[in-house]
Protein backbone atom coordinates (compact mmCIF):
# COMPACT_ATOMS: atom_id res chain seq x y z
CA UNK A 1 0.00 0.00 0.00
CA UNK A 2 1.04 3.18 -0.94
CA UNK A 3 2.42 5.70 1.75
CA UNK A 4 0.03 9.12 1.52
CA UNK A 5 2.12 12.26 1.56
CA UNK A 6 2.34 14.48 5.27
CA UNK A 7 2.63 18.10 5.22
CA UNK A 8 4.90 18.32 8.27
CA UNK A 9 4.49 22.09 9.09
CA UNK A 10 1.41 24.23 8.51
CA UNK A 11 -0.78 26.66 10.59
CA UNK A 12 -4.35 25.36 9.80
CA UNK A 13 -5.33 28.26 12.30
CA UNK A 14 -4.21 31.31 10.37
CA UNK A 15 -5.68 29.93 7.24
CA UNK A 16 -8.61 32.16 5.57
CA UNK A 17 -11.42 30.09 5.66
CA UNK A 18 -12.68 26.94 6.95
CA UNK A 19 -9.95 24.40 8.35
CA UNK A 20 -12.13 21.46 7.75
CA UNK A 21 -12.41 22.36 4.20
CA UNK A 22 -8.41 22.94 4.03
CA UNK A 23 -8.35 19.21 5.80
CA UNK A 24 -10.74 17.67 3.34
CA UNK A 25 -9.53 19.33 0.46
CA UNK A 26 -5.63 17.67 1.62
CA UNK A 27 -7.24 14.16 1.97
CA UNK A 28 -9.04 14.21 -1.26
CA UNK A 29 -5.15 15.08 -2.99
CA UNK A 30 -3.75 12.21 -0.91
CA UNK A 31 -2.37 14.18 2.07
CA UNK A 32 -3.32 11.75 4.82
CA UNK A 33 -1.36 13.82 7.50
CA UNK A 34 -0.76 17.01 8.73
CA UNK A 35 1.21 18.58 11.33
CA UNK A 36 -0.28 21.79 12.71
CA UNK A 37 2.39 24.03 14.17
CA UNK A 38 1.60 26.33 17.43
CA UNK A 39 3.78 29.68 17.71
CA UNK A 40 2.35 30.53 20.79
CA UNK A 41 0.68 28.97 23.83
CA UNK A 42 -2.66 29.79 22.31
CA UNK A 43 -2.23 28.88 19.27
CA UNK A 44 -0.90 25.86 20.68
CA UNK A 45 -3.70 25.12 22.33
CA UNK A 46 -5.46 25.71 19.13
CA UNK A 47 -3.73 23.55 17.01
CA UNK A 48 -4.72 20.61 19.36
CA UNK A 49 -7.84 21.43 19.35
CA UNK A 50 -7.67 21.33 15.62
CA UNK A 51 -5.49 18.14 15.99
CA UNK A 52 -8.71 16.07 18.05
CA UNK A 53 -11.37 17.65 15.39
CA UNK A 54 -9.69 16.09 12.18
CA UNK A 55 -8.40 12.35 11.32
CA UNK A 56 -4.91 12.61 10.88
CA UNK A 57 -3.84 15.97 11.70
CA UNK A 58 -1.86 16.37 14.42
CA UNK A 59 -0.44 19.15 16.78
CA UNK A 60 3.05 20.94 18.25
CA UNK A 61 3.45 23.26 21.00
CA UNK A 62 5.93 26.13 20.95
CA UNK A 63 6.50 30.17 21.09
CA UNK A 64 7.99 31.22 17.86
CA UNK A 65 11.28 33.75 18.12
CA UNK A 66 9.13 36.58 16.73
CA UNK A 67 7.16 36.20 20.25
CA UNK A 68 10.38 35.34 22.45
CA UNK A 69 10.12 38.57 24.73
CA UNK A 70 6.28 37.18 26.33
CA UNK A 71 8.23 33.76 27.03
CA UNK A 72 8.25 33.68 30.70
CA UNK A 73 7.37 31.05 33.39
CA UNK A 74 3.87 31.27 32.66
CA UNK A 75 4.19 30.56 29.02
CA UNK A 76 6.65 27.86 30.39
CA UNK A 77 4.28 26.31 32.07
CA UNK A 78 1.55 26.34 29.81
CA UNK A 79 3.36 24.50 27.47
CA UNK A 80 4.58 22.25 29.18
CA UNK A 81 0.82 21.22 30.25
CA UNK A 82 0.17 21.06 26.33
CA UNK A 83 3.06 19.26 25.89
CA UNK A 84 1.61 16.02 27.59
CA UNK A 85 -1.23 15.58 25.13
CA UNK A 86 -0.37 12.52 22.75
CA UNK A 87 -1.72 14.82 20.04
CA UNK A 88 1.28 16.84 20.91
CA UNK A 89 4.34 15.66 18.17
CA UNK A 90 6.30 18.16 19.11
CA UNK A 91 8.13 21.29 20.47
CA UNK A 92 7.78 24.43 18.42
CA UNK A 93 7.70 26.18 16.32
CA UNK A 94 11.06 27.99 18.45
CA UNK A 95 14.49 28.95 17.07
CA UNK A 96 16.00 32.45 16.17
CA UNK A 97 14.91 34.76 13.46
CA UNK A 98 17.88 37.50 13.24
CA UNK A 99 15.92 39.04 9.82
CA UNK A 100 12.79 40.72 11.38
CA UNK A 101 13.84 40.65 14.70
CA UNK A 102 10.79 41.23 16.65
CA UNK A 103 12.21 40.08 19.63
CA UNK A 104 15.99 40.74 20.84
CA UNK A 105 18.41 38.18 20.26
CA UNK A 106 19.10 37.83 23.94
CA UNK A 107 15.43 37.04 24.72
CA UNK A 108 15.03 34.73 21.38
CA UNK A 109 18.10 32.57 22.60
CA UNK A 110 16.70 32.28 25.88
CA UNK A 111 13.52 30.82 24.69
CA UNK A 112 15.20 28.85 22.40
CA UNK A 113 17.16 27.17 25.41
CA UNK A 114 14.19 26.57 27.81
CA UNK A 115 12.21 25.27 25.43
CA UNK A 116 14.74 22.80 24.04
CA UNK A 117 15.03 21.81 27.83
CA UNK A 118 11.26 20.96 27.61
CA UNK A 119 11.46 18.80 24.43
CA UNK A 120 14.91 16.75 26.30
CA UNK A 121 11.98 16.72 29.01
CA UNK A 122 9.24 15.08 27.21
CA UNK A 123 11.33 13.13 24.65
CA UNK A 124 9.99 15.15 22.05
CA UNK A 125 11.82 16.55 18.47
CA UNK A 126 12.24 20.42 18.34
CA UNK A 127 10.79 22.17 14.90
CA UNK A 128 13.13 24.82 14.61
CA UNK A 129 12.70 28.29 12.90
CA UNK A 130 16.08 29.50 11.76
CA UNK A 131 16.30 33.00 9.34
CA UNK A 132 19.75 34.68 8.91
CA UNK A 133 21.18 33.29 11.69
CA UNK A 134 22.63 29.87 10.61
CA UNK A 135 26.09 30.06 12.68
CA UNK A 136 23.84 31.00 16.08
CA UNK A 137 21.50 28.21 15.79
CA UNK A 138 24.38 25.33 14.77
CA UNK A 139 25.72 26.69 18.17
CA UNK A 140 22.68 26.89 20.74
CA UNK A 141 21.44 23.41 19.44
CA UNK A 142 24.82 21.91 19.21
CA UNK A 143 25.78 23.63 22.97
CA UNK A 144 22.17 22.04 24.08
CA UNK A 145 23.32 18.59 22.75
CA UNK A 146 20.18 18.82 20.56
CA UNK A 147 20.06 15.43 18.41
CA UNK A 148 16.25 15.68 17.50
CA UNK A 149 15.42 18.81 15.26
CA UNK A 150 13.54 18.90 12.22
CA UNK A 151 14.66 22.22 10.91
CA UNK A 152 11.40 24.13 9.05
CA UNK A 153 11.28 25.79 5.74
CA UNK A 154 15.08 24.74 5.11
CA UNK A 155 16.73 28.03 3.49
CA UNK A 156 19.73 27.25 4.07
CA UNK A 157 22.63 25.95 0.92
CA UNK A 158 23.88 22.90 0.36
CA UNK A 159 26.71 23.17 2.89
CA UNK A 160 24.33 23.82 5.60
CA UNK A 161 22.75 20.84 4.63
CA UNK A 162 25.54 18.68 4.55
CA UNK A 163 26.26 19.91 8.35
CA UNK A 164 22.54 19.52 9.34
CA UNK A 165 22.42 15.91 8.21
CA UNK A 166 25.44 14.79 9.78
CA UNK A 167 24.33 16.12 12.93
CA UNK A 168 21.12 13.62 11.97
CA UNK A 169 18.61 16.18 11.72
CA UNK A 170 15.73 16.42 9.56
CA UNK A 171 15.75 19.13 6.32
CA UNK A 172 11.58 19.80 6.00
CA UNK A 173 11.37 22.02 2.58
CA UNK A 174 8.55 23.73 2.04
CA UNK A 175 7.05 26.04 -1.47
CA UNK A 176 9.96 28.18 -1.57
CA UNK A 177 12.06 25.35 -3.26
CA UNK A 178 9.87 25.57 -6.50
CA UNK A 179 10.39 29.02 -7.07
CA UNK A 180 12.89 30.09 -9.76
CA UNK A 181 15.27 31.97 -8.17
CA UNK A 182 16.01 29.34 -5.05
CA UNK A 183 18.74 27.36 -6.99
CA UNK A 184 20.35 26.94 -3.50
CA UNK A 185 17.28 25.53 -2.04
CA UNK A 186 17.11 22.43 -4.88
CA UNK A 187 21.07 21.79 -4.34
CA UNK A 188 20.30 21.45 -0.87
CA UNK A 189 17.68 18.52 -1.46
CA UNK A 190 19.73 16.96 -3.45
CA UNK A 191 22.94 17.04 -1.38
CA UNK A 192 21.69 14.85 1.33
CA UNK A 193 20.32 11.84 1.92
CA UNK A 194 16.10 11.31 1.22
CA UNK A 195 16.05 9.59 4.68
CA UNK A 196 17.10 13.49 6.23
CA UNK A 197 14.32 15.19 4.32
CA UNK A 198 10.28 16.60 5.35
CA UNK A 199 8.67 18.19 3.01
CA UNK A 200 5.62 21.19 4.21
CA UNK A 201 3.59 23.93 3.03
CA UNK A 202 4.12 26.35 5.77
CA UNK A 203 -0.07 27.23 5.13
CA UNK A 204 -1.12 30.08 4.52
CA UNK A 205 2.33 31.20 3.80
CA UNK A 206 4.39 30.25 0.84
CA UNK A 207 2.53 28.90 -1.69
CA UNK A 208 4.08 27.46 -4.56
CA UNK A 209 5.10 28.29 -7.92
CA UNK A 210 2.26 28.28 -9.61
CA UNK A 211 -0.19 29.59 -6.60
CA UNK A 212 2.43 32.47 -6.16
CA UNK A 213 0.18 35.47 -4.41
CA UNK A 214 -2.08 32.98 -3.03
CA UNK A 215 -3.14 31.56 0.25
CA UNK A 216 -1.34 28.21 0.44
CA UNK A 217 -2.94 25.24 1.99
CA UNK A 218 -1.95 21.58 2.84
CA UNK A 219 -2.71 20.22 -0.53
CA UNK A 220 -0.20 21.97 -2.08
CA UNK A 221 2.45 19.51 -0.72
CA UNK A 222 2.29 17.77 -3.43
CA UNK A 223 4.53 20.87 -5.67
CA UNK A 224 7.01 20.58 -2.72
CA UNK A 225 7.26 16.99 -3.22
CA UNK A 226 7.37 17.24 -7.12
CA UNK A 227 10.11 19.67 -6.54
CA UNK A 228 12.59 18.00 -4.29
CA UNK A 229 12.26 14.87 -7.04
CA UNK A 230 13.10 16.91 -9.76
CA UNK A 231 15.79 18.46 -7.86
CA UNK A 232 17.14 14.60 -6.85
CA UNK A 233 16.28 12.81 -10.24
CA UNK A 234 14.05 10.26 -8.83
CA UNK A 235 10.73 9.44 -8.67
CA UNK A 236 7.67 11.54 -7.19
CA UNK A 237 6.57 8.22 -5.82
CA UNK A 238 9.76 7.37 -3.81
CA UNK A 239 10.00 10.95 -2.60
CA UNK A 240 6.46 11.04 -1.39
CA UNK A 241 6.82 7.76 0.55
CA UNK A 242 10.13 8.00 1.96
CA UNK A 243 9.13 11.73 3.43
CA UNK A 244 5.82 10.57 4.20
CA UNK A 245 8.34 7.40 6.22
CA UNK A 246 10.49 10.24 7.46
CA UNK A 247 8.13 12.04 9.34
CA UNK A 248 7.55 8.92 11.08
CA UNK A 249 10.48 8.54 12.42
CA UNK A 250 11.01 12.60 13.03
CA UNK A 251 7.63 12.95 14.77
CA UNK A 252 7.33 9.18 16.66
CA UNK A 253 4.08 10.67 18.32
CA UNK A 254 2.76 10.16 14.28
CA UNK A 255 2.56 6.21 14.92
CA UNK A 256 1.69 6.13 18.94
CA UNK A 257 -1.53 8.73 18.89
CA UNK A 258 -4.77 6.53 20.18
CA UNK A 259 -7.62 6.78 18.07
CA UNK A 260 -9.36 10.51 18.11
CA UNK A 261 -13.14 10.44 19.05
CA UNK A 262 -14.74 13.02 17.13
CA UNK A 263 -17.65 14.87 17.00
């Protein structure tokens, strides 16, 4: 039986428009999971509620960099109550974002660190956030003896991906590899090996190629998929399943979730 494809990253609750739709719509295109991303404690909390509303969508819980200056002991804690639903794949979405900078780097590497002790906590992989600051983030994870990243919307080349890999994390591209002018972005799928890479839409943001100016959604997978095949010479089959394997192994939560009543 064929493996479905799994958009690993996406934020079901910023999308414009009905999330069950965006869910249904996924399924129908052979997305049979989805990992909704929290960047905040309530969108966390969202995301799970999301998570026990739809068959095979699934939740993290995190404070994105942007937010890094509210992290404090009661975000802390909040999370960490989150964390313990089996819904819950994983910690994030957290790293450091040096390009907007919305919150100082001091604060954003603080965050970073607590919640990285969290995920060591729970036994749970970190979905890291990383924009123009590649030589920080190789440092707080390696300093935090992170070995369980997945490493969201990869931008960086293929040299960063060579050093990502070895470490054993996981590359998760998303629909900035199809456009044009990301040459660097295609090298780096094709420097590594399959069994490092995610692929993700990032919904609403980033929409592909061909959707460029639109809202994305978690069907759209599928381009990011096409795109890392193209970029490796082999098949849109094999790429689909092996990612679709990867997450697996990146998120173990995928495979040990009970059954979700629903409504």
């Amino acid at each position: 039986m064929q493996s479905g494809a799994v958009d690993s990253h996406c934020h079901l609750f910023l999308i414009d428009g009905d999330p069950a739709e965006a869910v249904q719509t996924a399924r129908a295109m052979g997305v049979d999971t989805i990992v909704c991303v929290g960047i905040d404690p309530g969108s966390s909390r969202r995301s799970i509620e999301l998570a026990a509303s739809f068959p095979g969508v699934f939740a993290t819980a995190g404070m994105h960099p942007h937010d890094a200056s509210a992290f404090d002991d009661e975000a802390s804690d909040e999370l960490e109550e989150l964390l313990a639903n089996p819904l819950v794949v994983a910690v994030g979405e957290c790293g450091l974002d040096f390009f907007r900078m919305r919150s100082p780097r001091r604060d954003q590497e603080r965050a970073l660190r607590s919640q990285m002790n969290l995920a060591k906590a729970h036994d749970l992989p970190l979905v890291i956030h990383v924009r123009d600051a590649w030589p920080e983030i190789l440092r707080v994870l390696d300093e935090g003896s992170a070995r369980r990243v997945v490493l969201h919307c990869f931008s960086g080349d293929a040299e960063i991906a060579a050093e990502c890999a070895e470490r054993g994390w996981f590359l998760s591209f998303a629909g900035n590899v199809t456009y044009p002018k990301n040459a660097h972005l295609r090298e780096a799928a094709a420097a590594v090996s399959l069994d490092r890479i995610l692929v993700e839409t990032d919904s609403p943001f980033l929409a592909p190629q061909r959707l460029r100016g639109r809202d994305n959604a978690p069907s759209n997978v599928l381009d990011v998929i096409e795109s890392v095949a193209l970029a490796r010479d082999e098949s849109v089959e094999i790429v689909r399943e092996s990612t679709a394997e990867n997450a697996k192994i990146a998120f173990p939560r995928l495979g040990e979730a009970p059954e979700k009543p629903r409504d």
